[in-house]
PDB file of N, CA and C in Angstrom:
ATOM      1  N   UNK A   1     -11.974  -4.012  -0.481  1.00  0.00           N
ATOM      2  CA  UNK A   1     -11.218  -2.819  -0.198  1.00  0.00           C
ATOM      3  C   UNK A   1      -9.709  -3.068  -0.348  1.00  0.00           C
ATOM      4  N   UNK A   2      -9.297  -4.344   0.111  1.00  0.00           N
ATOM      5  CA  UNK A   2      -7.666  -4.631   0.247  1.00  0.00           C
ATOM      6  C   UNK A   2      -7.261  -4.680  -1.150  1.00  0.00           C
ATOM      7  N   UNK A   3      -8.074  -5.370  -2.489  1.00  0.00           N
ATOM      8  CA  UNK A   3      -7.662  -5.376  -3.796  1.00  0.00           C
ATOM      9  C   UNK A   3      -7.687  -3.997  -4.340  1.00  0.00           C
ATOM     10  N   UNK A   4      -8.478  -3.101  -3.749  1.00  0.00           N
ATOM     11  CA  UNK A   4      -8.216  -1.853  -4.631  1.00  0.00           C
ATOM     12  C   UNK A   4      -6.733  -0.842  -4.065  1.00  0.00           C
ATOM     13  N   UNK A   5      -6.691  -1.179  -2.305  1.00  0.00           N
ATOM     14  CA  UNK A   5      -5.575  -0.799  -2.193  1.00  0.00           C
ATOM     15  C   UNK A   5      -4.091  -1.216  -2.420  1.00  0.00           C
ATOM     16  N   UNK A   6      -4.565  -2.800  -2.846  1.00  0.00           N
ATOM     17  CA  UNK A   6      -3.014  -3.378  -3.450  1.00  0.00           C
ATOM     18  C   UNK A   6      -2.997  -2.904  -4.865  1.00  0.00           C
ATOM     19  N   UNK A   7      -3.614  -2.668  -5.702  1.00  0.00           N
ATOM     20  CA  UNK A   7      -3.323  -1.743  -6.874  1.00  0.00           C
ATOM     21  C   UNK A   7      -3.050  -0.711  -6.651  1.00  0.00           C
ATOM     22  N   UNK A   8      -3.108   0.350  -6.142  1.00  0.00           N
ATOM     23  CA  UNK A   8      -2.934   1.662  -5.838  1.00  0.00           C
ATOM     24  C   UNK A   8      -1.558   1.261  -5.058  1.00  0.00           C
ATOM     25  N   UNK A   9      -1.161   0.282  -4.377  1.00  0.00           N
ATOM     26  CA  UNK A   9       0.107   0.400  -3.578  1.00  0.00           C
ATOM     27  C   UNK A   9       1.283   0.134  -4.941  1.00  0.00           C
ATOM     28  N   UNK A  10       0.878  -0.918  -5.701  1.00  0.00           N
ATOM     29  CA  UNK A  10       1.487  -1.468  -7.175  1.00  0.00           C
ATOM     30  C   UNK A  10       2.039  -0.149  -8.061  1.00  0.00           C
ATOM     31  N   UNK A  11       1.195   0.664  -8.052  1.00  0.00           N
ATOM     32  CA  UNK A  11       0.926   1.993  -8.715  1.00  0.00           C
ATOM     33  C   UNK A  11       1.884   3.115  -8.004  1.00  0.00           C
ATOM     34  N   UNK A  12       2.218   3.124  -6.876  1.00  0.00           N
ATOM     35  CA  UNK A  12       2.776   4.404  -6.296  1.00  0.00           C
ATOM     36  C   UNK A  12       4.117   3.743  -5.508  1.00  0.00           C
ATOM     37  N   UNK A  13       4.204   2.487  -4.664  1.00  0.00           N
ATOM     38  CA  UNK A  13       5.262   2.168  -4.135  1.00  0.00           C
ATOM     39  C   UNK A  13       6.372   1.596  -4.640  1.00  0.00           C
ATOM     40  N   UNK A  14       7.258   1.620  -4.751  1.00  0.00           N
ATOM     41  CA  UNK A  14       8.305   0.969  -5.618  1.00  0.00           C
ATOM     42  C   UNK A  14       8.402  -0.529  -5.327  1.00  0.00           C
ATOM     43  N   UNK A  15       9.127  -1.626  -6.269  1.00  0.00           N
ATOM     44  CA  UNK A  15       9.038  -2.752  -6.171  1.00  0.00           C
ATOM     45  C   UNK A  15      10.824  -3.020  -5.727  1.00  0.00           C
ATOM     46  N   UNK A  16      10.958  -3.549  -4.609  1.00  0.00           N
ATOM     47  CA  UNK A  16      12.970  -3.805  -4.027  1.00  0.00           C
ATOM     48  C   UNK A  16      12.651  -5.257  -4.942  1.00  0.00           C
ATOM     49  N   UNK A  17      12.115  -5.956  -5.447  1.00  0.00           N
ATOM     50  CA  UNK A  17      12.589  -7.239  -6.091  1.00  0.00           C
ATOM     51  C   UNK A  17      13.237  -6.948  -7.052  1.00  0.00           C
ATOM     52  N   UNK A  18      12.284  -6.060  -8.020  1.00  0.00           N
ATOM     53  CA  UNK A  18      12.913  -6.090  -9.170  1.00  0.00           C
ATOM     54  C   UNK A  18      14.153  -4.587  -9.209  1.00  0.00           C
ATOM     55  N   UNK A  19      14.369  -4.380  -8.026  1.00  0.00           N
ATOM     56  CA  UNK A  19      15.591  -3.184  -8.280  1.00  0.00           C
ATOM     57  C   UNK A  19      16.624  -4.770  -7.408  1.00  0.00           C
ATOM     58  N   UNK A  20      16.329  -5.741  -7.161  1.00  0.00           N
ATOM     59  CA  UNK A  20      17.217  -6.718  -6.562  1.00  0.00           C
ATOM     60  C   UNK A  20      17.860  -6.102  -5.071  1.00  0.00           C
ATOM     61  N   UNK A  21      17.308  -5.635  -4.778  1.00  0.00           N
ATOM     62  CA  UNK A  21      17.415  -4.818  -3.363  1.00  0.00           C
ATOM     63  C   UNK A  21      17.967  -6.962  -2.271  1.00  0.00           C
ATOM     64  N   UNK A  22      19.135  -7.000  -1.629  1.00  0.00           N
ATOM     65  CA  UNK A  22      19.137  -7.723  -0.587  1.00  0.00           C
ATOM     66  C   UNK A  22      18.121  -7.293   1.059  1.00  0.00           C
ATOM     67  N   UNK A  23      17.352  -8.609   1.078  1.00  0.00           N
ATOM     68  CA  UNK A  23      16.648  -8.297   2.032  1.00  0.00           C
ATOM     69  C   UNK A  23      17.195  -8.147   3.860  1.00  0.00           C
ATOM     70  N   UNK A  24      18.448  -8.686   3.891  1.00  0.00           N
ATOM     71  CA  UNK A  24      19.182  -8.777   4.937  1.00  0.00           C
ATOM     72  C   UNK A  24      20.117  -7.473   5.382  1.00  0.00           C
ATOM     73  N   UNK A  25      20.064  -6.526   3.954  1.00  0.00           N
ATOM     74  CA  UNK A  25      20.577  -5.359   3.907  1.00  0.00           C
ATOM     75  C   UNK A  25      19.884  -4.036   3.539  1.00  0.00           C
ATOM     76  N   UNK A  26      18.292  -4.488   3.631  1.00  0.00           N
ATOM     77  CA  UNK A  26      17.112  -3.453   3.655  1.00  0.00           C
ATOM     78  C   UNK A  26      17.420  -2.557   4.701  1.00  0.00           C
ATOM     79  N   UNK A  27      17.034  -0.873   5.039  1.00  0.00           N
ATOM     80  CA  UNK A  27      16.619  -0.355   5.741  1.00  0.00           C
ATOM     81  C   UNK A  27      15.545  -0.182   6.489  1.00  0.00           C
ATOM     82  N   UNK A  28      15.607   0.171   7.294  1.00  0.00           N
ATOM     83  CA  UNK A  28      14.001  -0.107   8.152  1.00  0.00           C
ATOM     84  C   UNK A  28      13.076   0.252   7.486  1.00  0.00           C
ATOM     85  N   UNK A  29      13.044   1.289   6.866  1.00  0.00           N
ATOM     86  CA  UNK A  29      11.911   1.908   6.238  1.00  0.00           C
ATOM     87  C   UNK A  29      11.737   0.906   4.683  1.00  0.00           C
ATOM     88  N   UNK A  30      12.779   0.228   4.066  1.00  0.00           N
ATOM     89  CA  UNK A  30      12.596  -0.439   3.406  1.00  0.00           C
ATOM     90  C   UNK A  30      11.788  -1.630   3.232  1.00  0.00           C
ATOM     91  N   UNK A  31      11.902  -1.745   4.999  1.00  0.00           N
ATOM     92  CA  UNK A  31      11.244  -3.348   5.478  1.00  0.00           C
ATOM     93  C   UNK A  31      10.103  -3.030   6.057  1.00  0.00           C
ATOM     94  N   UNK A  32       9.146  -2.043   6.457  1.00  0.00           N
ATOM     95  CA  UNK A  32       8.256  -1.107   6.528  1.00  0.00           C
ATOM     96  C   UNK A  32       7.652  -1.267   5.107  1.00  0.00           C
ATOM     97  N   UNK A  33       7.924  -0.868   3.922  1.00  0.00           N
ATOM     98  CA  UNK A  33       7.307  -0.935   3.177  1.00  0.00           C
ATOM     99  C   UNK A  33       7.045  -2.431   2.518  1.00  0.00           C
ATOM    100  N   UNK A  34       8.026  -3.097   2.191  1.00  0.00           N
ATOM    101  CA  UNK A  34       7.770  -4.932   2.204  1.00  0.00           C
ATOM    102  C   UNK A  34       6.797  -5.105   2.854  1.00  0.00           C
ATOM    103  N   UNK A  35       6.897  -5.056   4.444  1.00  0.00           N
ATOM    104  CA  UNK A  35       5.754  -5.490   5.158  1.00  0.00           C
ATOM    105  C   UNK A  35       4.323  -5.118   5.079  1.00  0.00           C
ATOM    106  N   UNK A  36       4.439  -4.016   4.672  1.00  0.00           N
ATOM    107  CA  UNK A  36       3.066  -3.335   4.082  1.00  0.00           C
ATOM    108  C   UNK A  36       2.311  -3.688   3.008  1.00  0.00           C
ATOM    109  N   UNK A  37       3.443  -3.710   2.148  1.00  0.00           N
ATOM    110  CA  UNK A  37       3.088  -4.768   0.767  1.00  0.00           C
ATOM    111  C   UNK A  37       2.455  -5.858   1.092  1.00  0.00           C
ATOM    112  N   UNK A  38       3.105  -6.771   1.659  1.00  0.00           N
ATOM    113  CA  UNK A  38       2.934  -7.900   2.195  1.00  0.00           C
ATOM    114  C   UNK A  38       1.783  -8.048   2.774  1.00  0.00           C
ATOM    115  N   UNK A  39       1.357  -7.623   3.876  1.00  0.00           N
ATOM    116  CA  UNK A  39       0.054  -7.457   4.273  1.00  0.00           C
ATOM    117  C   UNK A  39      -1.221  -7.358   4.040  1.00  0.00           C
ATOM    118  N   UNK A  40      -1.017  -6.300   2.620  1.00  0.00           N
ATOM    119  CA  UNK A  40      -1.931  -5.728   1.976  1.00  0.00           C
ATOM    120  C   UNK A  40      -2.572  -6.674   0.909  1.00  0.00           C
ATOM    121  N   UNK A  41      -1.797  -7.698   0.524  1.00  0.00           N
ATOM    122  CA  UNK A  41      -1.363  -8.647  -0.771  1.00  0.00           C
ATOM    123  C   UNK A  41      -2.104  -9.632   0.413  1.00  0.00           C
ATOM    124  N   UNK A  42      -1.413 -10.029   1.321  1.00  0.00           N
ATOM    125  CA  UNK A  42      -2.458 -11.122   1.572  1.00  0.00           C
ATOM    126  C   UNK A  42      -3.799 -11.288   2.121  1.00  0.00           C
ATOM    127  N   UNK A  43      -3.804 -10.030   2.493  1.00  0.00           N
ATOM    128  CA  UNK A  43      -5.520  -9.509   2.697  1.00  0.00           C
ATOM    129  C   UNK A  43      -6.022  -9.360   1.515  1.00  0.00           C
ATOM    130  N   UNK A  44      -5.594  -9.026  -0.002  1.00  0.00           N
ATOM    131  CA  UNK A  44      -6.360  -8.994  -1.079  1.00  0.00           C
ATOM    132  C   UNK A  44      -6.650 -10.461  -1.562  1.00  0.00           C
ATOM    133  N   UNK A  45      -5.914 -11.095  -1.177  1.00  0.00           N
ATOM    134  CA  UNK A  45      -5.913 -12.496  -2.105  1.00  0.00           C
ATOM    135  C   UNK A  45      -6.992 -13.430  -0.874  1.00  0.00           C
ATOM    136  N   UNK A  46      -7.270 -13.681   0.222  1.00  0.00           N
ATOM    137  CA  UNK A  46      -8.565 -13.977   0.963  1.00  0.00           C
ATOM    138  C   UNK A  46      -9.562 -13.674   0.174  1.00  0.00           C
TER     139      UNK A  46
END
């Protein structure tokens, strides 16, 4: 389930790496979505 929702997150959420977004100067909601990413990514890869 987590690999189909990390594609679908790939697909609709934007990526702050490659816009070079600083992570120390993210907004909350910015770091909300990282973390989500994040989460989601390492529950797919288990």
């Amino acid at each position: 389930m987590f690999k189909i929702l990390a594609k679908i997150n790939k697909l609709l959420l934007p990526s702050f790496t490659k816009q070079g977004l600083d992570i120390s100067k993210a907004k909350k909601w910015q770091m909300a979505i990282i973390g989500y990413r994040a989460y989601v990514t390492k529950r797919a890869v288990k």
